[in-house]
Protein backbone atom coordinates (compact mmCIF):
# COMPACT_ATOMS: atom_id res chain seq x y z
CA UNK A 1 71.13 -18.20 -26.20
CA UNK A 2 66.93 -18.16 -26.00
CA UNK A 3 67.46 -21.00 -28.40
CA UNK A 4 70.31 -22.97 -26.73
CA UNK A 5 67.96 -22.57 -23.40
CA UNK A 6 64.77 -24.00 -25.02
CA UNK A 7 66.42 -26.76 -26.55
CA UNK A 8 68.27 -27.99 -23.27
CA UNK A 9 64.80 -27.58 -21.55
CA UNK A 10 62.53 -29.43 -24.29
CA UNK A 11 65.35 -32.64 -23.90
CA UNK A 12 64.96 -32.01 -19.84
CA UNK A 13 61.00 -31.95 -19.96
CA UNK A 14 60.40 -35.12 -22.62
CA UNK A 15 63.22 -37.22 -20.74
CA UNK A 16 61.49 -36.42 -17.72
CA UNK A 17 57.98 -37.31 -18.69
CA UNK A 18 59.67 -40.48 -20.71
CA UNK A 19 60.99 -41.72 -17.01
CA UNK A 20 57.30 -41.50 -16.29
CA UNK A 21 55.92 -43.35 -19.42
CA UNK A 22 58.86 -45.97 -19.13
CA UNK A 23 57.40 -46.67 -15.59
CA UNK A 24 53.39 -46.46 -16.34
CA UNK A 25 53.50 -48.10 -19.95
CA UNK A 26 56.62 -49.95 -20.63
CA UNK A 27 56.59 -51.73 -16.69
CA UNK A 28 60.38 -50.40 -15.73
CA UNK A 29 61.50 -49.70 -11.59
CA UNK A 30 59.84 -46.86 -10.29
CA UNK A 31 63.67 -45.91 -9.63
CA UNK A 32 63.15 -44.35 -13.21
CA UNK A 33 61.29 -41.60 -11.12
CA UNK A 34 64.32 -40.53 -9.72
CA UNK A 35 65.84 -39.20 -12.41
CA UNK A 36 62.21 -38.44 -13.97
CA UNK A 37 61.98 -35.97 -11.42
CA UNK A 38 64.98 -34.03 -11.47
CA UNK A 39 65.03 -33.63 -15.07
CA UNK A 40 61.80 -31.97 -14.48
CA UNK A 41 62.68 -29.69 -12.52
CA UNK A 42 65.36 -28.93 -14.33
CA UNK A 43 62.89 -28.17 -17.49
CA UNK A 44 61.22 -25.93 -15.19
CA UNK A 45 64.98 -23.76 -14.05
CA UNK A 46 65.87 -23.47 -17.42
CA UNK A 47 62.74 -21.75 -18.77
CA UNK A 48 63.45 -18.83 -15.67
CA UNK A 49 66.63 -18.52 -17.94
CA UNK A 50 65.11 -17.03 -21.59
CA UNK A 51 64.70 -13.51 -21.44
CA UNK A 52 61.00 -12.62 -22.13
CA UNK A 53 59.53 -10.26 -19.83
CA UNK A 54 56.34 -12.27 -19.47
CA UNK A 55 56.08 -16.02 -17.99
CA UNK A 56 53.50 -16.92 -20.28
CA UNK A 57 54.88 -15.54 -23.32
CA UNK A 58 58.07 -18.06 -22.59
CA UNK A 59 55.90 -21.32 -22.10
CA UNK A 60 53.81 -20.20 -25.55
CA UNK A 61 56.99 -20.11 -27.07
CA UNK A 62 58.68 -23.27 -25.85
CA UNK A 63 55.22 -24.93 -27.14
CA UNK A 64 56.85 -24.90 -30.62
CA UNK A 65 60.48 -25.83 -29.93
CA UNK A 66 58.80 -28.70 -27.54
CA UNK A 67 56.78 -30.08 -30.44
CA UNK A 68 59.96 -30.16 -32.52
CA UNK A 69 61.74 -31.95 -29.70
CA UNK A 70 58.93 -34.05 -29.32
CA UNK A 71 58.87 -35.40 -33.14
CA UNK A 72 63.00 -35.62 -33.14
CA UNK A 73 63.06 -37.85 -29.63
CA UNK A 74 59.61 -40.14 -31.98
CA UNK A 75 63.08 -40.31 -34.58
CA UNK A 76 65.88 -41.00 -32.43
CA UNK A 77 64.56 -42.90 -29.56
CA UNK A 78 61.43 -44.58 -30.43
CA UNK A 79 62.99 -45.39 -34.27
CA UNK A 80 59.39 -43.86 -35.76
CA UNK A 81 60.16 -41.61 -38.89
CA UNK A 82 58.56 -38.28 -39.19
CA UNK A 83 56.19 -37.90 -41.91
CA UNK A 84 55.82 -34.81 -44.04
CA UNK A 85 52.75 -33.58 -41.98
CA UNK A 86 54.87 -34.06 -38.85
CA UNK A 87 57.76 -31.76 -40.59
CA UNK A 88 55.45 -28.88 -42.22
CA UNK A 89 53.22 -28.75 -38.49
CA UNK A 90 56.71 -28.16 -36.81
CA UNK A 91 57.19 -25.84 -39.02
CA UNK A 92 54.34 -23.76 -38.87
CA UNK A 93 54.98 -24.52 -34.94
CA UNK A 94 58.42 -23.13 -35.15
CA UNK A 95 57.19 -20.18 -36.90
CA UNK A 96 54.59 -19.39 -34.27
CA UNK A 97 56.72 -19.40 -31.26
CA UNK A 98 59.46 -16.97 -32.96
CA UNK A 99 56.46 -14.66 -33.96
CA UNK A 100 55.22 -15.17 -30.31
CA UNK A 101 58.92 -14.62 -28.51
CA UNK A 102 60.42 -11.78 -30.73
CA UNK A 103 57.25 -9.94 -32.31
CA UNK A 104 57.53 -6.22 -32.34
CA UNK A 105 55.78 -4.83 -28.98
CA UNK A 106 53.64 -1.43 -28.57
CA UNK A 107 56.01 0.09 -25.14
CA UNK A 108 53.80 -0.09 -22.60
């Protein structure tokens, strides 16, 4: 599910901060902010939902499934390919965050 959660709130975050960009860069209606906005916030609800006992260990985590998300929206929306140092730094990405989320913990 902690994946399922990330992945809805990495699409909720770069949409969001797209409606921004599309307004700023690309000259579109600031009636792009509407949405914008609310898919921010809901980036923001559906981090509360992983189960990590520690806020900051969830946003470290999400850093790597957000710069996967980041280089598949470069792919499907902006039509910009992915180049093999794109793919292996996603993966060492990738391989951070699980270490970060799921690493065995001393009990406190």
């Amino acid at each position: 599910m902690t994946a399922i959660t990330y992945a809805g709130a990495a699409l909720a975050e770069i949409a969001g901060c797209f409606a921004f960009w599309a307004w700023l860069r690309l000259d579109k209606s600031p009636l792009w902010l509407i949405p914008g906005i609310a898919s921010l916030c809901m980036f923001a609800y559906l981090l509360t939902l992983v189960d990590a006992e520690h806020a900051g260990r969830t946003y470290a985590a999400y850093g790597g499934v957000y710069i996967c998300s980041a280089l598949v929206w470069l792919w499907a929306v902006e039509g910009v390919r992915p180049d093999r140092w794109d793919t292996l730094g996603t993966a060492l990405c990738l391989v951070g965050a699980a270490i970060i989320l799921w690493g065995p913990r001393a009990a406190a």
